[in-house]
Protein backbone atom coordinates (compact mmCIF):
# COMPACT_ATOMS: atom_id res chain seq x y z
CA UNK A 1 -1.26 -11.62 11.97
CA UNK A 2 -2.52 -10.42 15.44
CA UNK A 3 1.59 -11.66 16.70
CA UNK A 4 2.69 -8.13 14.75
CA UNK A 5 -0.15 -5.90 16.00
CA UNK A 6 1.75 -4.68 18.80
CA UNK A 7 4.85 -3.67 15.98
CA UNK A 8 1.93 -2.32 13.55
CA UNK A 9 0.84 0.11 16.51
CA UNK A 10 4.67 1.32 17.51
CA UNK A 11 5.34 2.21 13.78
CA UNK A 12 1.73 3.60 13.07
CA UNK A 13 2.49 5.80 16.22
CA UNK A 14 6.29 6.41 15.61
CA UNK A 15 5.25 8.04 11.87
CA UNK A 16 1.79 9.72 12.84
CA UNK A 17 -1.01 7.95 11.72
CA UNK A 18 -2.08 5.62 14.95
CA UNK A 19 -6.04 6.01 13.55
CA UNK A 20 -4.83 3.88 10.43
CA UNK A 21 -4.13 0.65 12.74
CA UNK A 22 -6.49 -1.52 10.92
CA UNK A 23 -5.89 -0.14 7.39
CA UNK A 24 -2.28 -1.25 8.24
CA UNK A 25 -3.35 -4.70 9.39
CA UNK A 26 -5.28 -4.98 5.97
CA UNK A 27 -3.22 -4.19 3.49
CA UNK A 28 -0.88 -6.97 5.32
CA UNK A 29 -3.52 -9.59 4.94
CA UNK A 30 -3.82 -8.59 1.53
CA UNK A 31 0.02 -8.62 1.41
CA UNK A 32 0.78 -12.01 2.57
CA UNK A 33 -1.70 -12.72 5.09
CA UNK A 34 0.94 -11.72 7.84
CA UNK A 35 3.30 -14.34 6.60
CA UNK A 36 6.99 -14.01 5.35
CA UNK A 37 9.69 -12.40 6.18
CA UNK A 38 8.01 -9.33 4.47
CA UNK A 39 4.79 -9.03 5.45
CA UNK A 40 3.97 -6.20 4.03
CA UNK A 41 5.91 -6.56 1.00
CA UNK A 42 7.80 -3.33 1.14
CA UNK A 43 10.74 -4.43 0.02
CA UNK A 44 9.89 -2.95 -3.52
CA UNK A 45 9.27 0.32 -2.11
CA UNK A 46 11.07 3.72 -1.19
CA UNK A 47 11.68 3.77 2.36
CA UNK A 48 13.43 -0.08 2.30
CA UNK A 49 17.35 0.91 1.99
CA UNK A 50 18.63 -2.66 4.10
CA UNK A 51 17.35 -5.29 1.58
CA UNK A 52 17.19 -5.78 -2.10
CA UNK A 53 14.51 -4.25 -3.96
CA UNK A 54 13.48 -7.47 -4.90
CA UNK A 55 9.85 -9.07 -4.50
CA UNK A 56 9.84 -10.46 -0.65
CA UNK A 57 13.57 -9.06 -0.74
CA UNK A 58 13.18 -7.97 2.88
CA UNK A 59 13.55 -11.35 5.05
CA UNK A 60 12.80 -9.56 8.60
CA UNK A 61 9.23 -8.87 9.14
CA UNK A 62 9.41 -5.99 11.45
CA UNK A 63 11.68 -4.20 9.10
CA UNK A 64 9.38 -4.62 6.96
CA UNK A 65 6.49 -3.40 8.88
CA UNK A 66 8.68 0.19 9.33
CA UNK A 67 9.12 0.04 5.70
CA UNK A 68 5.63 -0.86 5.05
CA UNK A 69 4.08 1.84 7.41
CA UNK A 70 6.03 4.74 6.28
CA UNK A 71 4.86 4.15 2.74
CA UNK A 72 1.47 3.42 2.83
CA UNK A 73 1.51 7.36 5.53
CA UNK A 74 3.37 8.69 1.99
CA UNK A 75 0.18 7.73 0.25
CA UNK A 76 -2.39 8.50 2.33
CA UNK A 77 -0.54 12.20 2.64
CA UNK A 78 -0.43 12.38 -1.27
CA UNK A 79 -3.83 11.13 -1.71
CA UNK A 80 -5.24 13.71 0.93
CA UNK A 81 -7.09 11.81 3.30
CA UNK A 82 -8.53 13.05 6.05
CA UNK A 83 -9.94 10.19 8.74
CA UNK A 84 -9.69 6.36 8.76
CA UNK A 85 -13.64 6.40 7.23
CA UNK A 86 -12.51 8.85 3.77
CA UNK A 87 -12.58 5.60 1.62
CA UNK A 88 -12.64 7.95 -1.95
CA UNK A 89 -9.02 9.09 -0.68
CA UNK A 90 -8.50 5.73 1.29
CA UNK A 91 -9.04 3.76 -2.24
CA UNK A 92 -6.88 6.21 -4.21
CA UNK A 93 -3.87 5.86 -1.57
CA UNK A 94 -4.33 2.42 -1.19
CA UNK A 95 -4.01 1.69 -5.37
CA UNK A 96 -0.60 4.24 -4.66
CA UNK A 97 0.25 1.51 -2.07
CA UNK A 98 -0.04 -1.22 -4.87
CA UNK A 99 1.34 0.54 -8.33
CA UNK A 100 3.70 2.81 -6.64
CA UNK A 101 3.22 6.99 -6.01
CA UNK A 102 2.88 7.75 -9.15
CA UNK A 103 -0.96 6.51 -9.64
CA UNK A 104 -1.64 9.11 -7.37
CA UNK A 105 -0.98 11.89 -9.21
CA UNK A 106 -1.76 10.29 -12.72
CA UNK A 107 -5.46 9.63 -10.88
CA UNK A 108 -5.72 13.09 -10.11
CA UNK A 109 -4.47 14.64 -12.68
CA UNK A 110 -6.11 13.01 -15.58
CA UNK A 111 -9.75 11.97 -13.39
CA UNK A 112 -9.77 13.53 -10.31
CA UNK A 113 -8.91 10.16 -7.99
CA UNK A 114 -9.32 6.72 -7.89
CA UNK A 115 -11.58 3.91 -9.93
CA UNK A 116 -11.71 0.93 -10.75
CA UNK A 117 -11.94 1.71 -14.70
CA UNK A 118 -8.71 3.83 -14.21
CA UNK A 119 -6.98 1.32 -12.41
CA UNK A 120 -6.53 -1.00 -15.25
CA UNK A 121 -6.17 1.78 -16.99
CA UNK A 122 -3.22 3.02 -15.47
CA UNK A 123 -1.95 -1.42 -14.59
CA UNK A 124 -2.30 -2.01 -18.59
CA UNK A 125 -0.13 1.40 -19.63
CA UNK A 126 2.41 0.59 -16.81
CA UNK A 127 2.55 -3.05 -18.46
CA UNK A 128 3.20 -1.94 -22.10
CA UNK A 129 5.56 0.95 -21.01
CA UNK A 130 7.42 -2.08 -19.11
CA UNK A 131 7.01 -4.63 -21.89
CA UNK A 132 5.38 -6.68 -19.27
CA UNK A 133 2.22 -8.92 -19.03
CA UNK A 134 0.84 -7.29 -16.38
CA UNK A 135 1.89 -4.24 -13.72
CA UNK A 136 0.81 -4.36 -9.92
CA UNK A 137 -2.96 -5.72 -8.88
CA UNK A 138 -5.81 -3.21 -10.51
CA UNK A 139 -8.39 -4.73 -8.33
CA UNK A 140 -5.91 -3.73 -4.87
CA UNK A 141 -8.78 -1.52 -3.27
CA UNK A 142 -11.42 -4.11 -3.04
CA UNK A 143 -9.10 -6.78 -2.13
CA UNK A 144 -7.65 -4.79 0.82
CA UNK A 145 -10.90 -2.92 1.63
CA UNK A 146 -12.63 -6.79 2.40
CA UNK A 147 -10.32 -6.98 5.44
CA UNK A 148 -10.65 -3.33 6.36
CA UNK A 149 -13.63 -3.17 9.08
CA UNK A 150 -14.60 0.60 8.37
C-alpha cells in the first residue's frame, strides 16, 4: 500500500485534488488492500478505455490508480464537496465511487444526499432492475471511512 503512495500523489496532483491523498489511499484499502493488478478496482469504471470492463479487468496497478483517481475527482465534483473534512459530501461521493454516478444524483434528487437507509435502498433497486442478488456494497462509506484518518 505505502509502495503506490508516491503514484497516488502524481495522479491526485495531475487531476486536481492533491488534499484527497488519504481518501485515495482508503478507498484502495477498501478496494483490495493495495493488492492486484487493480488496486483500485477501476476497471469497471468510465475513465478505464485499455482493459476490459471486467471485475479486476485492469492487470497494471498504476493504470489503475489513473483510472481510479480520475473517478473517485468525478464524484467528489458531482457530490459537491468542498475540503478533505466535508464527510456528508465525502460519504455521498464515496457510495458514487461504489454503485457508479448515478447514486449521486438519485441521492439528491429523491433525499437530499447520502445514508445509509438509502443506500440499500438504491443497492436493492439496482439488484432487481439487474435481476441480480445483490448490486455494489451499501455499507461502502463506513467501510472506506475506517481507513480514512479525518
Amino acid at each position: 500500500m505505502q509502495a503506490y503512495e508516491p503514484i497516488i500523489r502524481q495522479y491526485a496532483i495531475q487531476y486536481g485534488i492533491p488534499e484527497y491523498v488519504e481518501l485515495i489511499k482508503a478507498v484502495m484499502m477498501q478496494e483490495s488492500g493495495g493488492e492486484g493488478g487493480d488496486p483500485m478496482q477501476a476497471a469497471e469504471g468510465s475513465y478505464n478505455t485499455r482493459y476490459p470492463k471486467t471485475p479486476n479487468g485492469i492487470t497494471d496497478p498504476e493504470y489503475s490508480i489513473q483510472c481510479g483517481v480520475q473517478e473517485l475527482k468525478n464524484c467528489l465534483e458531482h457530490a459537491n464537496v468542498q475540503s478533505p473534512v466535508d464527510i456528508e459530501h465525502i460519504s455521498l461521493a464515496l457510495q458514487g465511487y461504489n454503485f457508479g454516478n448515478g447514486y449521486i444524483s438519485w441521492a439528491i434528487s429523491h433525499y437530499g444526499g447520502y445514508s445509509a437507509t438509502n443506500a440499500q435502498e438504491f443497492s436493492n433497486m439496482q439488484a432487481r432492475v439487474h435481476g441480480w442478488t445483490s448490486y455494489g456494497d451499501p455499507e461502502y462509506v463506513p467501510h472506506v471511512l475506517r481507513y480514512y484518518p479525518f
